[in-house]
PDB file of N, CA and C in Angstrom:
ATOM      1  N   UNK A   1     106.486  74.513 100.307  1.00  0.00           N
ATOM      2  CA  UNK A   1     106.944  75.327  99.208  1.00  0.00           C
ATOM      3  C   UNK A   1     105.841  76.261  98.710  1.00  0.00           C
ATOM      4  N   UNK A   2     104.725  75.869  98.772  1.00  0.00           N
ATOM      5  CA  UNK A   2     103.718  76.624  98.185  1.00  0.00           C
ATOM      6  C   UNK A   2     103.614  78.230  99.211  1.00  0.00           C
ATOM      7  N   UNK A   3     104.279  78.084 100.601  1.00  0.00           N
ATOM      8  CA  UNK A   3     103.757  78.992 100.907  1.00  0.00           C
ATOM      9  C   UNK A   3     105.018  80.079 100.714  1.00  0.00           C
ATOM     10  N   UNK A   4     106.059  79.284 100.892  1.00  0.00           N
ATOM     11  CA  UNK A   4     107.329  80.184 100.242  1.00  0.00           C
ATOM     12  C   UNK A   4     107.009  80.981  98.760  1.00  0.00           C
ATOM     13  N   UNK A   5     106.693  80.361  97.924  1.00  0.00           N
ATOM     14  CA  UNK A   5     106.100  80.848  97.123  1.00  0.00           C
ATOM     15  C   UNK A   5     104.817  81.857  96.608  1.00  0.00           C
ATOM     16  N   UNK A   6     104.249  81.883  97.397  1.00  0.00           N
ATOM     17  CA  UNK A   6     102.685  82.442  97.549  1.00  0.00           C
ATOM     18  C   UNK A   6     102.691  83.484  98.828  1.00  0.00           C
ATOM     19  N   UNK A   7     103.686  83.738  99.465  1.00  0.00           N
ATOM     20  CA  UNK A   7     103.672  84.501 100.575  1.00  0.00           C
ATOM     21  C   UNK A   7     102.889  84.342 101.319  1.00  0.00           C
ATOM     22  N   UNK A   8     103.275  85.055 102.748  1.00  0.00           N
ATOM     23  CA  UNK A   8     102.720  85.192 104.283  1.00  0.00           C
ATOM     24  C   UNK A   8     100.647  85.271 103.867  1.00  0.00           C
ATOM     25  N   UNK A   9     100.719  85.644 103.018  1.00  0.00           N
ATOM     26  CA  UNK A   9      99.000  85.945 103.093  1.00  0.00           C
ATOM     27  C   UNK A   9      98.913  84.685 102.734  1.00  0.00           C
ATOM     28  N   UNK A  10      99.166  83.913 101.873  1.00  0.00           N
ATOM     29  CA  UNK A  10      98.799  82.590 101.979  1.00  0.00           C
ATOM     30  C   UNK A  10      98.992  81.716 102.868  1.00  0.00           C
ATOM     31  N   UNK A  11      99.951  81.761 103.571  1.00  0.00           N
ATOM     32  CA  UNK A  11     100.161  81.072 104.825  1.00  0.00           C
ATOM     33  C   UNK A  11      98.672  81.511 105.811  1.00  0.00           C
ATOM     34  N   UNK A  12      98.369  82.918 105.791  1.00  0.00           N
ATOM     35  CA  UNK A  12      97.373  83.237 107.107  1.00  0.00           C
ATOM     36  C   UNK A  12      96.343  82.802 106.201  1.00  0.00           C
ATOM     37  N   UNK A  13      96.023  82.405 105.140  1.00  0.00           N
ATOM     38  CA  UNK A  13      94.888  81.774 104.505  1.00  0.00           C
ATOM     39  C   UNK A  13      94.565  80.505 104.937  1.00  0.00           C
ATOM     40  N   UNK A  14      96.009  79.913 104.329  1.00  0.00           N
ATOM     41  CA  UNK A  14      95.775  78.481 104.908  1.00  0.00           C
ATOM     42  C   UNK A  14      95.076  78.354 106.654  1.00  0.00           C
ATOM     43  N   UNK A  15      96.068  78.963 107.393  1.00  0.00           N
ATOM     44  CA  UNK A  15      95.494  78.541 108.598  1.00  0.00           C
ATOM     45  C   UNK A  15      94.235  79.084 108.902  1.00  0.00           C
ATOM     46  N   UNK A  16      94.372  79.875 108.486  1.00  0.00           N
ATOM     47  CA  UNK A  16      92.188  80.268 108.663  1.00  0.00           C
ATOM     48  C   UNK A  16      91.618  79.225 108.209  1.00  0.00           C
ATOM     49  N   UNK A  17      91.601  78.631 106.577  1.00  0.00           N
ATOM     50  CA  UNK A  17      90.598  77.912 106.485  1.00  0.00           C
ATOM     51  C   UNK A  17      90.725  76.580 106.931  1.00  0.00           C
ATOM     52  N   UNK A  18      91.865  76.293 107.462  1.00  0.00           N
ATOM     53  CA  UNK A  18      92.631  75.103 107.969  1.00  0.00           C
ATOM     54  C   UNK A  18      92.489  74.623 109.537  1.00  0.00           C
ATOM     55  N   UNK A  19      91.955  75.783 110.073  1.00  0.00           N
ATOM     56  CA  UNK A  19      92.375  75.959 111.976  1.00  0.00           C
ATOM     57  C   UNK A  19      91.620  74.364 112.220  1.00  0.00           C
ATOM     58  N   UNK A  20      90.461  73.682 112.119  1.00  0.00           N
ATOM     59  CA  UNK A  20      90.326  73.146 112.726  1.00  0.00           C
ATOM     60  C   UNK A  20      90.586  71.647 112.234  1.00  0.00           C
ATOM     61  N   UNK A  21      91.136  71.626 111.112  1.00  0.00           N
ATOM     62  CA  UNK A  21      91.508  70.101 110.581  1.00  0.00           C
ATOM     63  C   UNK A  21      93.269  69.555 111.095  1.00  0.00           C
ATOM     64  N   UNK A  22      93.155  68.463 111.427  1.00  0.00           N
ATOM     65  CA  UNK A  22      94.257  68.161 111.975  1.00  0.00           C
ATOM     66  C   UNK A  22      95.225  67.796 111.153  1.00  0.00           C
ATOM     67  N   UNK A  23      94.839  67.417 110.121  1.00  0.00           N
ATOM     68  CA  UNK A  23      95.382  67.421 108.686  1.00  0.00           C
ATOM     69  C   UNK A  23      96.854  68.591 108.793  1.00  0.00           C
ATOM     70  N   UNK A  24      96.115  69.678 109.195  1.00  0.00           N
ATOM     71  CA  UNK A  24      97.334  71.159 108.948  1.00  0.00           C
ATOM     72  C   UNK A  24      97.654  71.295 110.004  1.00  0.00           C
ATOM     73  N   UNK A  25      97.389  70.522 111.456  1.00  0.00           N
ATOM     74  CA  UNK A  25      98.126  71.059 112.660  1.00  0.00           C
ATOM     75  C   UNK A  25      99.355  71.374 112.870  1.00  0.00           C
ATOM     76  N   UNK A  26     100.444  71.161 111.560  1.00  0.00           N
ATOM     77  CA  UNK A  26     101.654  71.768 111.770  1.00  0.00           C
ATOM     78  C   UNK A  26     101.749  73.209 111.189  1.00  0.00           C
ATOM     79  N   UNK A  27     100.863  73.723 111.053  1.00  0.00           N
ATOM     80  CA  UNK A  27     100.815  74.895 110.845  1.00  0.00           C
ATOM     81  C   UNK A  27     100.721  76.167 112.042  1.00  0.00           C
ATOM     82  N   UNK A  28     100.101  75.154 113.175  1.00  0.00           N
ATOM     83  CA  UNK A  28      99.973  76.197 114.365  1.00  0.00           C
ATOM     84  C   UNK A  28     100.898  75.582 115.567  1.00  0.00           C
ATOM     85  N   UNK A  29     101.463  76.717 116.347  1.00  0.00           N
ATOM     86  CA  UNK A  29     102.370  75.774 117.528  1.00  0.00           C
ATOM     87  C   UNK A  29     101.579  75.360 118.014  1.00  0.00           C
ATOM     88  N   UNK A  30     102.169  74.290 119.174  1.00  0.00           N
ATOM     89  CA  UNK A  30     101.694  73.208 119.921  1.00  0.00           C
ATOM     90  C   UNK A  30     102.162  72.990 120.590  1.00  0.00           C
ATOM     91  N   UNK A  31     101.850  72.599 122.180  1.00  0.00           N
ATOM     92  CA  UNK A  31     102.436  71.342 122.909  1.00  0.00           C
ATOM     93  C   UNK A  31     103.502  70.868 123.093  1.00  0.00           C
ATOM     94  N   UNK A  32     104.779  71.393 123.428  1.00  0.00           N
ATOM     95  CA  UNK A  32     105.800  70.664 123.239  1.00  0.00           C
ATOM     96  C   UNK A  32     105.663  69.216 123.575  1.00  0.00           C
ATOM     97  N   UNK A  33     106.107  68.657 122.367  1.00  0.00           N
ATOM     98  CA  UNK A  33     106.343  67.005 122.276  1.00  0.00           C
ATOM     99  C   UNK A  33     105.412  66.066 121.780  1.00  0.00           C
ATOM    100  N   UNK A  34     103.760  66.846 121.096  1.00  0.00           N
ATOM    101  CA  UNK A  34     102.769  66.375 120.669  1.00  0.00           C
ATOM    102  C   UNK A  34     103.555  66.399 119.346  1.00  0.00           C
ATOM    103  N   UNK A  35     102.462  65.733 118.719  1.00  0.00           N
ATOM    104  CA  UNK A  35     102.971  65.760 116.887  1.00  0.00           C
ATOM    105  C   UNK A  35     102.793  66.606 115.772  1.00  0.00           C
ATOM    106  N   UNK A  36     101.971  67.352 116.673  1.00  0.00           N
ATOM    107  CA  UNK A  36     101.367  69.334 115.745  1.00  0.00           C
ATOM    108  C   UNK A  36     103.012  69.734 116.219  1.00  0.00           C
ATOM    109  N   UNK A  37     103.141  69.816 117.641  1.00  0.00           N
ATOM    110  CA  UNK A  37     104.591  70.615 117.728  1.00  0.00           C
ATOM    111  C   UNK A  37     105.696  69.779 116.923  1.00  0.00           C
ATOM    112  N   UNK A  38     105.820  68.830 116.729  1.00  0.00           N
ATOM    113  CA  UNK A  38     106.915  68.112 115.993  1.00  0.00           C
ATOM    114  C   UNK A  38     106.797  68.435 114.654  1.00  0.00           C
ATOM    115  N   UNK A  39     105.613  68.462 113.912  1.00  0.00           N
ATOM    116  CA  UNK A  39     105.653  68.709 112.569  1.00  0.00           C
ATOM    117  C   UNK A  39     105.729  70.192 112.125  1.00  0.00           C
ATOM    118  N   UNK A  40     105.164  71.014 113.622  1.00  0.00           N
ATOM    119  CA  UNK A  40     105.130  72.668 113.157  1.00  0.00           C
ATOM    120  C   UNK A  40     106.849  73.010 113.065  1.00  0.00           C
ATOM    121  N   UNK A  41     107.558  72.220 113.877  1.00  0.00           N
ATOM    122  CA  UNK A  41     108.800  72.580 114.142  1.00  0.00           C
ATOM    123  C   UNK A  41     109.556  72.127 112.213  1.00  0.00           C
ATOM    124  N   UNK A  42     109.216  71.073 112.470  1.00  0.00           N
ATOM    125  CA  UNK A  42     110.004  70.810 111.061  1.00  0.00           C
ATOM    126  C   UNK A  42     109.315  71.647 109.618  1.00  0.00           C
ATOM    127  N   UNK A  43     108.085  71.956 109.967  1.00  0.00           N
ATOM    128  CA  UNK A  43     106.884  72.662 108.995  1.00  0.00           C
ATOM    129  C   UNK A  43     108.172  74.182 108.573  1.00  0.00           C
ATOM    130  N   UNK A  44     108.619  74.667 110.181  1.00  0.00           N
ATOM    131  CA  UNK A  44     109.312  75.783 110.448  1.00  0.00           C
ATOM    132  C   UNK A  44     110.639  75.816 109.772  1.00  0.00           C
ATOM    133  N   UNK A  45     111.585  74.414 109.694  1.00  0.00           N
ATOM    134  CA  UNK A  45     112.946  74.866 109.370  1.00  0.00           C
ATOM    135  C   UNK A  45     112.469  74.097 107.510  1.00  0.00           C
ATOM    136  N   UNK A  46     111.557  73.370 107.421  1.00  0.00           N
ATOM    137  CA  UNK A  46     111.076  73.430 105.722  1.00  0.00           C
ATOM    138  C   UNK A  46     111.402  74.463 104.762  1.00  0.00           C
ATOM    139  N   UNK A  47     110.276  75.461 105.522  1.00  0.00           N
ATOM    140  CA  UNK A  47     110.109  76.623 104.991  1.00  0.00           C
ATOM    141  C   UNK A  47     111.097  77.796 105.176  1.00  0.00           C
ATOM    142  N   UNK A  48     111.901  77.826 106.171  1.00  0.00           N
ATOM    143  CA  UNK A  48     113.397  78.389 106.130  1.00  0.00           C
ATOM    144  C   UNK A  48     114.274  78.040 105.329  1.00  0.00           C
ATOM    145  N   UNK A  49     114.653  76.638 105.095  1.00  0.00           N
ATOM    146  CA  UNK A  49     115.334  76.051 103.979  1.00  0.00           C
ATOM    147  C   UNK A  49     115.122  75.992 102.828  1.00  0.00           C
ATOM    148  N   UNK A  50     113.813  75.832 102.171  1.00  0.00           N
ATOM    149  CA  UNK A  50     113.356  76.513 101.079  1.00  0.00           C
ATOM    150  C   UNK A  50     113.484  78.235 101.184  1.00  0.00           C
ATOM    151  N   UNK A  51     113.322  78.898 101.403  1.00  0.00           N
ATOM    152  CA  UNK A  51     113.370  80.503 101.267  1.00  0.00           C
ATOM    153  C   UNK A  51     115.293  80.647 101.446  1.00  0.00           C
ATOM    154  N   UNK A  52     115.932  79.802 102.163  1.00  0.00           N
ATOM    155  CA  UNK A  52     117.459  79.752 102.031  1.00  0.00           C
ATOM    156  C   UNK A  52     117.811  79.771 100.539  1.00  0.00           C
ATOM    157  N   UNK A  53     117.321  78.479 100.452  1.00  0.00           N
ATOM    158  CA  UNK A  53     117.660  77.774  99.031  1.00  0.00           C
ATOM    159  C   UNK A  53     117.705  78.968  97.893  1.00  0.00           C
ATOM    160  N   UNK A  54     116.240  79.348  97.617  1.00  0.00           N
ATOM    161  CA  UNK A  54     115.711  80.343  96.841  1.00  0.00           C
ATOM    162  C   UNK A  54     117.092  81.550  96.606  1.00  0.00           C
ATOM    163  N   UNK A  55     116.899  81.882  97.944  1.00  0.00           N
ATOM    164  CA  UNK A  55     117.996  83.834  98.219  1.00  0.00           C
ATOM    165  C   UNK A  55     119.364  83.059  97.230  1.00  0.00           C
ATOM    166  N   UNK A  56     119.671  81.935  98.060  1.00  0.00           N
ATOM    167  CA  UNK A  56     120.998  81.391  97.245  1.00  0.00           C
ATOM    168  C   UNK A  56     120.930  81.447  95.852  1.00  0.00           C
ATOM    169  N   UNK A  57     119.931  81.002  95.605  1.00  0.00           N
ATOM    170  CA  UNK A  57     120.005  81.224  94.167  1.00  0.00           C
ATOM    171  C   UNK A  57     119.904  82.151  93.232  1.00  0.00           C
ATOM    172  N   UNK A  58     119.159  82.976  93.742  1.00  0.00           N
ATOM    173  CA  UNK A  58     119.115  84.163  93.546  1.00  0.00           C
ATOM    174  C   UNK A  58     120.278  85.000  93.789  1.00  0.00           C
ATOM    175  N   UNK A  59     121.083  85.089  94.315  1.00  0.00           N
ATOM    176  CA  UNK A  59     122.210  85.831  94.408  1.00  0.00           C
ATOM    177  C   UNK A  59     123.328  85.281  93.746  1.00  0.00           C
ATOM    178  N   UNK A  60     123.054  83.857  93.247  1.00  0.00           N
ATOM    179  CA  UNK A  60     124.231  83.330  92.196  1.00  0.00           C
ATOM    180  C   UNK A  60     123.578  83.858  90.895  1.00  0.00           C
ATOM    181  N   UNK A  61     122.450  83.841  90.650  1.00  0.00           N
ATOM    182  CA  UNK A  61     122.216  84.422  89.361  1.00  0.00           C
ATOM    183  C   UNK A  61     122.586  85.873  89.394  1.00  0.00           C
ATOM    184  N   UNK A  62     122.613  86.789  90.155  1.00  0.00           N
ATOM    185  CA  UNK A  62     122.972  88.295  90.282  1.00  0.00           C
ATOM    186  C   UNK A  62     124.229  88.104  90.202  1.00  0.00           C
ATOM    187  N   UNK A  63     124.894  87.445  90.958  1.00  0.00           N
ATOM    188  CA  UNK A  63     126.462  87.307  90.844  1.00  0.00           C
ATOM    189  C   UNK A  63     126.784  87.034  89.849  1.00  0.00           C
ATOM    190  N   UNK A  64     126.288  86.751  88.675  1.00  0.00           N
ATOM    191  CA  UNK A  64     126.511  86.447  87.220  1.00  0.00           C
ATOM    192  C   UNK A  64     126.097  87.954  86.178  1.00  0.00           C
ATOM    193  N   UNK A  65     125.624  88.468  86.475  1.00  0.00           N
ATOM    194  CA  UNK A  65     125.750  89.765  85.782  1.00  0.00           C
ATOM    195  C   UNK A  65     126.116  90.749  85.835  1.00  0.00           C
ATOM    196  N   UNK A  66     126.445  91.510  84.645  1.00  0.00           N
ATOM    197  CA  UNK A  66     126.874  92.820  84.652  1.00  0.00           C
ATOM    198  C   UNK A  66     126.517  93.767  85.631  1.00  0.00           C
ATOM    199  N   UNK A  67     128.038  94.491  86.156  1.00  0.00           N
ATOM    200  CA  UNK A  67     127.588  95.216  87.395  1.00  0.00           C
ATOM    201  C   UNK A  67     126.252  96.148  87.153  1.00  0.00           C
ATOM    202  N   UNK A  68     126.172  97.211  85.590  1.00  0.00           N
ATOM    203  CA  UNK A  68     125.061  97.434  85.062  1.00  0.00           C
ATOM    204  C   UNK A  68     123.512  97.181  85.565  1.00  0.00           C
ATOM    205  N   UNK A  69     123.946  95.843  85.152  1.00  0.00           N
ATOM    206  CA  UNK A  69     122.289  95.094  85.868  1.00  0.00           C
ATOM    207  C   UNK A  69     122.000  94.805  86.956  1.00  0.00           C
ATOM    208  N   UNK A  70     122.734  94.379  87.512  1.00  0.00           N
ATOM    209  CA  UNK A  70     123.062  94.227  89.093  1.00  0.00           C
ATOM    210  C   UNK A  70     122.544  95.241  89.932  1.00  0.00           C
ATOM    211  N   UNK A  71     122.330  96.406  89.359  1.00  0.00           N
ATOM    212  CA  UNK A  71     122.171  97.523  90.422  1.00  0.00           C
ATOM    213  C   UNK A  71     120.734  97.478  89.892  1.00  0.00           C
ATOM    214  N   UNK A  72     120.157  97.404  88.754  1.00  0.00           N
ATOM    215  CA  UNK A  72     118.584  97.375  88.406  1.00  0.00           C
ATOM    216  C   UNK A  72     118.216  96.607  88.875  1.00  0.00           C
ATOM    217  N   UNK A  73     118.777  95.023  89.002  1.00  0.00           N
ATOM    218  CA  UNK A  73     117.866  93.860  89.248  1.00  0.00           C
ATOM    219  C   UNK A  73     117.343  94.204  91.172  1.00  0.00           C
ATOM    220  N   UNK A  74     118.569  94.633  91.728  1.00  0.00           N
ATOM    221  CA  UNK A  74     118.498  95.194  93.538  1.00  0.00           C
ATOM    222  C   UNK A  74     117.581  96.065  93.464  1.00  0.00           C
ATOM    223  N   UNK A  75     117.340  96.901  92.716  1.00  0.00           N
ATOM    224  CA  UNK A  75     115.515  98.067  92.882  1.00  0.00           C
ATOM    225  C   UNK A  75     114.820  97.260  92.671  1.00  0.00           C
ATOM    226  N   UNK A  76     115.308  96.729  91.344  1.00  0.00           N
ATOM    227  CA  UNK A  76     113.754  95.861  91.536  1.00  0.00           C
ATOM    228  C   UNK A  76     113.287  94.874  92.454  1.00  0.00           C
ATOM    229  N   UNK A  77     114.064  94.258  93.265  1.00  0.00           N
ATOM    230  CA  UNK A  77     114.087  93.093  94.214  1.00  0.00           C
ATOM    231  C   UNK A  77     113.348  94.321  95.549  1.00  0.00           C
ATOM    232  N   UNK A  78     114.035  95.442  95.577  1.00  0.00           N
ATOM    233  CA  UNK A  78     113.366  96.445  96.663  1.00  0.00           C
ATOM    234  C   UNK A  78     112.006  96.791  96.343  1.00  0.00           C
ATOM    235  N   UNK A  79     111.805  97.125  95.359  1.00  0.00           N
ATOM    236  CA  UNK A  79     110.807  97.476  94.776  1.00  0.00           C
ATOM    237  C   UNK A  79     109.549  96.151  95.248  1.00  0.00           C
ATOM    238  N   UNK A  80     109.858  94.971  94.645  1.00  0.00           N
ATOM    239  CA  UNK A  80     109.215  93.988  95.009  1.00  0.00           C
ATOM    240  C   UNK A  80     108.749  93.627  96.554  1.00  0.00           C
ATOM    241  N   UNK A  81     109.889  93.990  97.111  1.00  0.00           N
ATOM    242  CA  UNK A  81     109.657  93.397  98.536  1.00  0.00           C
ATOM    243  C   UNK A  81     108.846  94.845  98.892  1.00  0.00           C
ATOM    244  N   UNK A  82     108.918  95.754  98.983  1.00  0.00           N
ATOM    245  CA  UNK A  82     108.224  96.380  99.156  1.00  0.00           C
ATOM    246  C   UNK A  82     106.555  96.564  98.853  1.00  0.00           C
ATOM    247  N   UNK A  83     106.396  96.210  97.604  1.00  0.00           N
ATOM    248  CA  UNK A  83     105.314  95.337  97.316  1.00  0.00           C
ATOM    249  C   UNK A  83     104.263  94.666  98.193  1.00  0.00           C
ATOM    250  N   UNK A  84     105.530  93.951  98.663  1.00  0.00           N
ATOM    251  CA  UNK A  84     104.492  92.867  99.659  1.00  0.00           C
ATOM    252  C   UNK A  84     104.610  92.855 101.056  1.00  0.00           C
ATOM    253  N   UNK A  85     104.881  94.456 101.677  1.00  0.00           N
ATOM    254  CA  UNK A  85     104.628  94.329 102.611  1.00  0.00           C
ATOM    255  C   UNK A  85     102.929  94.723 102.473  1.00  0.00           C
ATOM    256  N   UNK A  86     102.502  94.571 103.616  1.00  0.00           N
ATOM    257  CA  UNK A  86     101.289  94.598 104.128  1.00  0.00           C
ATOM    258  C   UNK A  86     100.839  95.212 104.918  1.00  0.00           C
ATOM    259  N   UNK A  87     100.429  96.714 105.093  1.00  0.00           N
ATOM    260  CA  UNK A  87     100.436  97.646 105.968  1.00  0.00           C
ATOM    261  C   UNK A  87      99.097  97.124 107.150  1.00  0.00           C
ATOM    262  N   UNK A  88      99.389  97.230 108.678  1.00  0.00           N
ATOM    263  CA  UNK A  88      99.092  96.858 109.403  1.00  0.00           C
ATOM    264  C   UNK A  88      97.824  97.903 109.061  1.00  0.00           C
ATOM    265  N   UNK A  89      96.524  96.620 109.974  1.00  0.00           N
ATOM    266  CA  UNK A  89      95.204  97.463 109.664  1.00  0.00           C
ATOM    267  C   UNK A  89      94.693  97.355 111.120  1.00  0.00           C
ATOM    268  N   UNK A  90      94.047  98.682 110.940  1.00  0.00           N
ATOM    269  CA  UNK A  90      93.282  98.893 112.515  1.00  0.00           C
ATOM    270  C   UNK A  90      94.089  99.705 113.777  1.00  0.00           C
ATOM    271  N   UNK A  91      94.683  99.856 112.654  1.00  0.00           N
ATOM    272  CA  UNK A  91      96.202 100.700 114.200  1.00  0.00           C
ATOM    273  C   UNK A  91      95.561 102.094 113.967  1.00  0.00           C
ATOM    274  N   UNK A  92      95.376 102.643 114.822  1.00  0.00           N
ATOM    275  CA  UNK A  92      94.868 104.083 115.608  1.00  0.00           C
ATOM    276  C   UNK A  92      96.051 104.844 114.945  1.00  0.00           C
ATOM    277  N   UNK A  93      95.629 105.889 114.413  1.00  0.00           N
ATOM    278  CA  UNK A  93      96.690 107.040 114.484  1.00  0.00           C
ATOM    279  C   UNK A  93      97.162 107.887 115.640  1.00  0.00           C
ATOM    280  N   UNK A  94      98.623 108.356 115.488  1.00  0.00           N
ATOM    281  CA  UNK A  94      98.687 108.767 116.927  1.00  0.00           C
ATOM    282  C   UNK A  94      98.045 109.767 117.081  1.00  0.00           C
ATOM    283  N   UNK A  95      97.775 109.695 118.757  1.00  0.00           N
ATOM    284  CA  UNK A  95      97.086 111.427 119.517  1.00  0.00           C
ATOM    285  C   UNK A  95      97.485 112.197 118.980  1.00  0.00           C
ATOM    286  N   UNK A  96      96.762 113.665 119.301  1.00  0.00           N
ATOM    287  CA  UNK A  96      97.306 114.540 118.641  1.00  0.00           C
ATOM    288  C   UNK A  96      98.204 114.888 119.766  1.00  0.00           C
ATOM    289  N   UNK A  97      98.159 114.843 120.935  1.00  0.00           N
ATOM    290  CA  UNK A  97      98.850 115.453 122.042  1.00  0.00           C
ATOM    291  C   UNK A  97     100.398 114.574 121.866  1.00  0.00           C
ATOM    292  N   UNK A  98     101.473 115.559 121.461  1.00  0.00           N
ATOM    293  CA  UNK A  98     102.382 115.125 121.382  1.00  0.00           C
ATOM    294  C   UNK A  98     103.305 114.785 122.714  1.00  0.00           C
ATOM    295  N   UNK A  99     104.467 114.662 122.961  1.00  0.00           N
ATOM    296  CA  UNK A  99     105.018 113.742 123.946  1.00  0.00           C
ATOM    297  C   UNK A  99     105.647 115.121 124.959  1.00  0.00           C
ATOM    298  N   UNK A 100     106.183 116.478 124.584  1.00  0.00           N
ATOM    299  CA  UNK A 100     106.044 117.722 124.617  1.00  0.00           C
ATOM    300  C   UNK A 100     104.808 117.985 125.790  1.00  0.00           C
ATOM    301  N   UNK A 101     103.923 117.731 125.335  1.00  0.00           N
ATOM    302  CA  UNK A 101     102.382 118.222 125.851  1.00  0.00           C
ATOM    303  C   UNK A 101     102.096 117.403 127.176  1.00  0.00           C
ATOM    304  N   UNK A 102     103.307 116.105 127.108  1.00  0.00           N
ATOM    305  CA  UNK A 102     102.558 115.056 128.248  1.00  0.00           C
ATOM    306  C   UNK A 102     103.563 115.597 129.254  1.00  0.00           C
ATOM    307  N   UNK A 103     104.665 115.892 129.137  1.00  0.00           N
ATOM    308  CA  UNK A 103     105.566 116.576 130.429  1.00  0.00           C
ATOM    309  C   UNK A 103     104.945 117.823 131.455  1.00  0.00           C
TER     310      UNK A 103
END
């Protein structure tokens, strides 16, 4: 739950400071049929079922208000998720030689 809560950067936190304790081996795949893969697997539908849970609820509380609000509370939910994306780092901008130029 914590990472449902705390987002993907906390998840890549954890396993950074986590990689070598076995303690968190369900955090990284594994092995089919070892017990890192058994627990990453269930680690996996945890944290799907919690983030299920959540949307559900979240959309029964929207489903409870005024169409009014309903349309503010959806920007803001865009707004948010947008938020937290995380723009990829280290990616090259493209050539200048466009696709035109390569024919």
């Amino acid at each position: 739950s914590f990472v449902v809560k705390n987002g993907p950067e906390f998840e890549l936190m954890a396993r950074a400071k986590q990689a070598g304790d076995p303690k968190f081996a369900f955090l990284f795949e594994s092995e089919p049929g070892t017990e890192a893969a058994i627990g990453h697997a269930y680690y996996k539908w945890k944290k799907h079922s919690i983030e299920s849970q959540l949307q559900q609820e979240a959309e029964n509380r929207v489903a409870k208000l005024p169409d009014s609000v309903k349309v503010s509370e959806s920007v803001q939910r865009v707004n948010k998720m947008q938020d937290q994306c995380v723009a990829p780092k280290n990616v090259p901008d493209s050539p200048a030689v466009s696709d035109m130029d390569m024919e």
